[in-house]
C-alpha atoms as a PDB file:
ATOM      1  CA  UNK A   1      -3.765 -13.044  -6.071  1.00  0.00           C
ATOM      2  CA  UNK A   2      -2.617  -9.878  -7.388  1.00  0.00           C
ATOM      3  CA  UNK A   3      -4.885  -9.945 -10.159  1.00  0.00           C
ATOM      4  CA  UNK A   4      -7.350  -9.951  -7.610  1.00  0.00           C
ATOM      5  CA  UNK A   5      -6.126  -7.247  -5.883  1.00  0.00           C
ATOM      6  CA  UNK A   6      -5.232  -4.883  -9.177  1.00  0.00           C
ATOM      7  CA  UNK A   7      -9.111  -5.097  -9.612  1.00  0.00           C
ATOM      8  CA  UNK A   8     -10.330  -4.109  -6.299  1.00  0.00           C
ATOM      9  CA  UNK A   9      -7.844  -1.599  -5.592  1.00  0.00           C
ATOM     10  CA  UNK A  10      -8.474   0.370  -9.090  1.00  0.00           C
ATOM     11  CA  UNK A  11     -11.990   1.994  -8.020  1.00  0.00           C
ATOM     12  CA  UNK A  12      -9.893   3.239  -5.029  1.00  0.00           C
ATOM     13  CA  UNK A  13      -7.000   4.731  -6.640  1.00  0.00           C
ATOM     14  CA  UNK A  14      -7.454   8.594  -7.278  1.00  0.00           C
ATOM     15  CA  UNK A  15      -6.108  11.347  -9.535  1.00  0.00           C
ATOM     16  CA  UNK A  16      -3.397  13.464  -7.699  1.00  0.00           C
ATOM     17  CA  UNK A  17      -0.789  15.855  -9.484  1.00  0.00           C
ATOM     18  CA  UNK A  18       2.267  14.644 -10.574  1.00  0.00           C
ATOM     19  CA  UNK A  19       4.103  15.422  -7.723  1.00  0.00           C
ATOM     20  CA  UNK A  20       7.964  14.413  -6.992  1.00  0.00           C
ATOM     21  CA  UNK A  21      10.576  15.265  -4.288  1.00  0.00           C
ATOM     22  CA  UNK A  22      11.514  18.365  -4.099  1.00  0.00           C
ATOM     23  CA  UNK A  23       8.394  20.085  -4.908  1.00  0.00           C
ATOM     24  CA  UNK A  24       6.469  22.246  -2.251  1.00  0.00           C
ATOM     25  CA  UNK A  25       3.065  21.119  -2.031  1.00  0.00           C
ATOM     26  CA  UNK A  26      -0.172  22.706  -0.367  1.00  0.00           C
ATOM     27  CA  UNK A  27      -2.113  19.642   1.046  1.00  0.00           C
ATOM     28  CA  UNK A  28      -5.764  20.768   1.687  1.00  0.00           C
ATOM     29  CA  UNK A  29      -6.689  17.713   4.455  1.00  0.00           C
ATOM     30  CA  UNK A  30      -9.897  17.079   5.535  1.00  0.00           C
ATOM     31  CA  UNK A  31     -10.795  17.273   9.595  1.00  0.00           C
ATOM     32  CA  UNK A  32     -13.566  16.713  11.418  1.00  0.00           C
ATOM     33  CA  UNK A  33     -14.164  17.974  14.910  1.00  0.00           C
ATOM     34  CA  UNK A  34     -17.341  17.016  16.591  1.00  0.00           C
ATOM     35  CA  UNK A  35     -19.814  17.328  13.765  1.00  0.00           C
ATOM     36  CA  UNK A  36     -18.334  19.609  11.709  1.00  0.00           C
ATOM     37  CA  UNK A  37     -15.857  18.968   9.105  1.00  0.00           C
ATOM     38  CA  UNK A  38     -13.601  21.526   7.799  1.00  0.00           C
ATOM     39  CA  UNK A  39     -10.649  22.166   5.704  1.00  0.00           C
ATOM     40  CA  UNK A  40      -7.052  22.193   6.678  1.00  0.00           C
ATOM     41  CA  UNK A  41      -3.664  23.286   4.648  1.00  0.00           C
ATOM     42  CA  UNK A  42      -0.556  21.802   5.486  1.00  0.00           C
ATOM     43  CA  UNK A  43       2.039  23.607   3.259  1.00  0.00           C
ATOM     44  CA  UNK A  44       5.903  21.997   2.931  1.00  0.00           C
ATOM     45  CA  UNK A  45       8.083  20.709   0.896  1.00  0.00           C
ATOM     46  CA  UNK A  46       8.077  16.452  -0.295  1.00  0.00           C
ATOM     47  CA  UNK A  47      10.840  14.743   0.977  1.00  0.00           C
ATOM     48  CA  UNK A  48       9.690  11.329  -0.340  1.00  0.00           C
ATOM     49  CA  UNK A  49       7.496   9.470  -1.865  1.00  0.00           C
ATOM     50  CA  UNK A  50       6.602   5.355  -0.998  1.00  0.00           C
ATOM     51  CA  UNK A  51       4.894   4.063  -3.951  1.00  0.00           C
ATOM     52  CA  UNK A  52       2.576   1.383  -4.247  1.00  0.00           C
ATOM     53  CA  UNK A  53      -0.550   1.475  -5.700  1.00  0.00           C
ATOM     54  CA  UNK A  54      -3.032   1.965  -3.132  1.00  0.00           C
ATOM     55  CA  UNK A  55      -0.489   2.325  -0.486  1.00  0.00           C
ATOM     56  CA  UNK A  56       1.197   5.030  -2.333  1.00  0.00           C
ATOM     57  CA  UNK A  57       1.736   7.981   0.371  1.00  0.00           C
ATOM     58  CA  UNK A  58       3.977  11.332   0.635  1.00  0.00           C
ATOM     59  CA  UNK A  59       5.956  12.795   3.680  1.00  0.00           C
ATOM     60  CA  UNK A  60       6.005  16.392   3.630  1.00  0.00           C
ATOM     61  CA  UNK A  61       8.239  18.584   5.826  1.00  0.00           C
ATOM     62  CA  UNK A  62       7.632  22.640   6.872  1.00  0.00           C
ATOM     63  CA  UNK A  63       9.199  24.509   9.906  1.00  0.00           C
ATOM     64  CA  UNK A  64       6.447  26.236  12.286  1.00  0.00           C
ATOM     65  CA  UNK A  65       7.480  28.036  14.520  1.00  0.00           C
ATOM     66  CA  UNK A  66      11.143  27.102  14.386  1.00  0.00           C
ATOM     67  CA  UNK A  67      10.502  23.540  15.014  1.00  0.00           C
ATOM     68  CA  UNK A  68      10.274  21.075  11.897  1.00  0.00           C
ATOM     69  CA  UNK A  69       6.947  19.208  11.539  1.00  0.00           C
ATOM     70  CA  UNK A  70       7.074  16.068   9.167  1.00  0.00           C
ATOM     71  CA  UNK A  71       3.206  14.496   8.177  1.00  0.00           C
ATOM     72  CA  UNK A  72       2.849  11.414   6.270  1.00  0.00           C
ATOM     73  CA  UNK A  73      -0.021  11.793   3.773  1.00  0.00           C
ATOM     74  CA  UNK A  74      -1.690   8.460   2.608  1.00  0.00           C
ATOM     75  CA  UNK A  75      -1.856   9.543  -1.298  1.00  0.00           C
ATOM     76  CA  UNK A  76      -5.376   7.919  -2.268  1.00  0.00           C
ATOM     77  CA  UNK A  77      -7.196   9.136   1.154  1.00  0.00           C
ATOM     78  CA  UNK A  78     -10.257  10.389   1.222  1.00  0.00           C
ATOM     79  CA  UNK A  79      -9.443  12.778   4.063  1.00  0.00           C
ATOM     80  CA  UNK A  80      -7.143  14.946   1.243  1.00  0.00           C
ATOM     81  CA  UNK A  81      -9.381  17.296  -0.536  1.00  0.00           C
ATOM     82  CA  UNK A  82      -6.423  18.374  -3.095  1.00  0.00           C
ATOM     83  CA  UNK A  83      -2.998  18.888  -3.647  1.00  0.00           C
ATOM     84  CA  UNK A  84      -1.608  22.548  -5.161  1.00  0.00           C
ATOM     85  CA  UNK A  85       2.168  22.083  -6.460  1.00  0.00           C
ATOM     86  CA  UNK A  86       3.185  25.237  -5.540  1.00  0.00           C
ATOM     87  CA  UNK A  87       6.994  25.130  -6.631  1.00  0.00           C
ATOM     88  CA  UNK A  88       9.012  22.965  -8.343  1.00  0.00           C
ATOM     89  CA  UNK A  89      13.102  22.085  -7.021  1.00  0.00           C
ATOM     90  CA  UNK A  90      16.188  20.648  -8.882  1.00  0.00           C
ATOM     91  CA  UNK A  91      16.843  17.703  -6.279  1.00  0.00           C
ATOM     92  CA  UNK A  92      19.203  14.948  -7.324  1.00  0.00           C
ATOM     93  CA  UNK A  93      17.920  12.159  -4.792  1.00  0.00           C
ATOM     94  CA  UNK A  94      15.002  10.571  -4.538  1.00  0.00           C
ATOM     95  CA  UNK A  95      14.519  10.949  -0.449  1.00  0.00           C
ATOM     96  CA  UNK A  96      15.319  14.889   0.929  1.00  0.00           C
ATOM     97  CA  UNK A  97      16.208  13.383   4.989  1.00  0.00           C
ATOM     98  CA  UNK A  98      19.309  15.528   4.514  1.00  0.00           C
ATOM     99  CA  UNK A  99      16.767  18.485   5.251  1.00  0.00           C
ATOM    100  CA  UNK A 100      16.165  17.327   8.426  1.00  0.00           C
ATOM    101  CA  UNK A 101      19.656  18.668   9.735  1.00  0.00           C
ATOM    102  CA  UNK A 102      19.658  21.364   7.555  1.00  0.00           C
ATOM    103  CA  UNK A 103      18.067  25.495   9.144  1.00  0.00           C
ATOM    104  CA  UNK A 104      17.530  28.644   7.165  1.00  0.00           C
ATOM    105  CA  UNK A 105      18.916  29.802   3.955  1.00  0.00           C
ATOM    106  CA  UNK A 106      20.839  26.271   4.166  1.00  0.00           C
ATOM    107  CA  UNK A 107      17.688  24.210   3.671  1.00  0.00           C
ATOM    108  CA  UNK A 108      16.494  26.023   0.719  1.00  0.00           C
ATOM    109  CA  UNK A 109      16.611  23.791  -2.970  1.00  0.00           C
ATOM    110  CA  UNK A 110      17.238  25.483  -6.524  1.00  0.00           C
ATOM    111  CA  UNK A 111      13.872  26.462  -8.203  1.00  0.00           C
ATOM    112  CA  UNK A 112      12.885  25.080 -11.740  1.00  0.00           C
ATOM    113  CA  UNK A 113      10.231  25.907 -13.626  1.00  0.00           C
ATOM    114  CA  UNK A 114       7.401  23.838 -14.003  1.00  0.00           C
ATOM    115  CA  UNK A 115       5.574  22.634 -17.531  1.00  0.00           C
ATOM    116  CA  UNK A 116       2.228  22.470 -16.995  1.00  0.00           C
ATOM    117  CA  UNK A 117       0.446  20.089 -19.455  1.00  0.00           C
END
């Protein structure tokens, strides 16, 4: 069965950056109202990542407005145009929910730089 399903699923799967928690990301998403369809950037940082093939998806966290907003991105959607890494954090954990209590200054991680290759 999974052979089966490794096939099917491959002409779905989709190049995204390598992207890992931590990281601030600039999610361009895809909406359509009415007719139209336009783009839509939902800038925040990854607090984790559910692999899984097709199934793979990303939650990503910003404050607006003072209140947090968490959105759960399906990684191989069609709806996401791209993904810009636009910083790179030291984390030592592989899910950030620690943020989640966490305002101001206190939230912030430690910046690394990023090898692009």
């Amino acid at each position: 069965m999974t052979a089966i399903e490794e096939l099917v699923e491959k002409s779905q799967l989709t190049t995204k950056p390598d992207m890992k928690s931590g990281d601030t990301v600039r999610v361009h998403v895809k909406v359509r109202e009415g007719d139209k369809e336009r783009i839509q950037i939902f800038e925040g940082i990854v607090i984790g990542m559910h692999r899984g093939g097709i199934r793979a998806s990303f939650t990503v966290r910003k404050v607006s407005f003072g209140q947090g907003v968490e959105r759960i991105f399906p990684l191989h959607s069609p709806t996401i145009a791209k993904v810009d890494i636009v910083r790179s954090a030291q984390v030592r954990r592989a899910k950030l929910y620690f943020l989640r209590n966490l305002k101001g200054k206190a939230a912030r991680m430690k910046e690394t730089k990023r090898t692009t290759t």
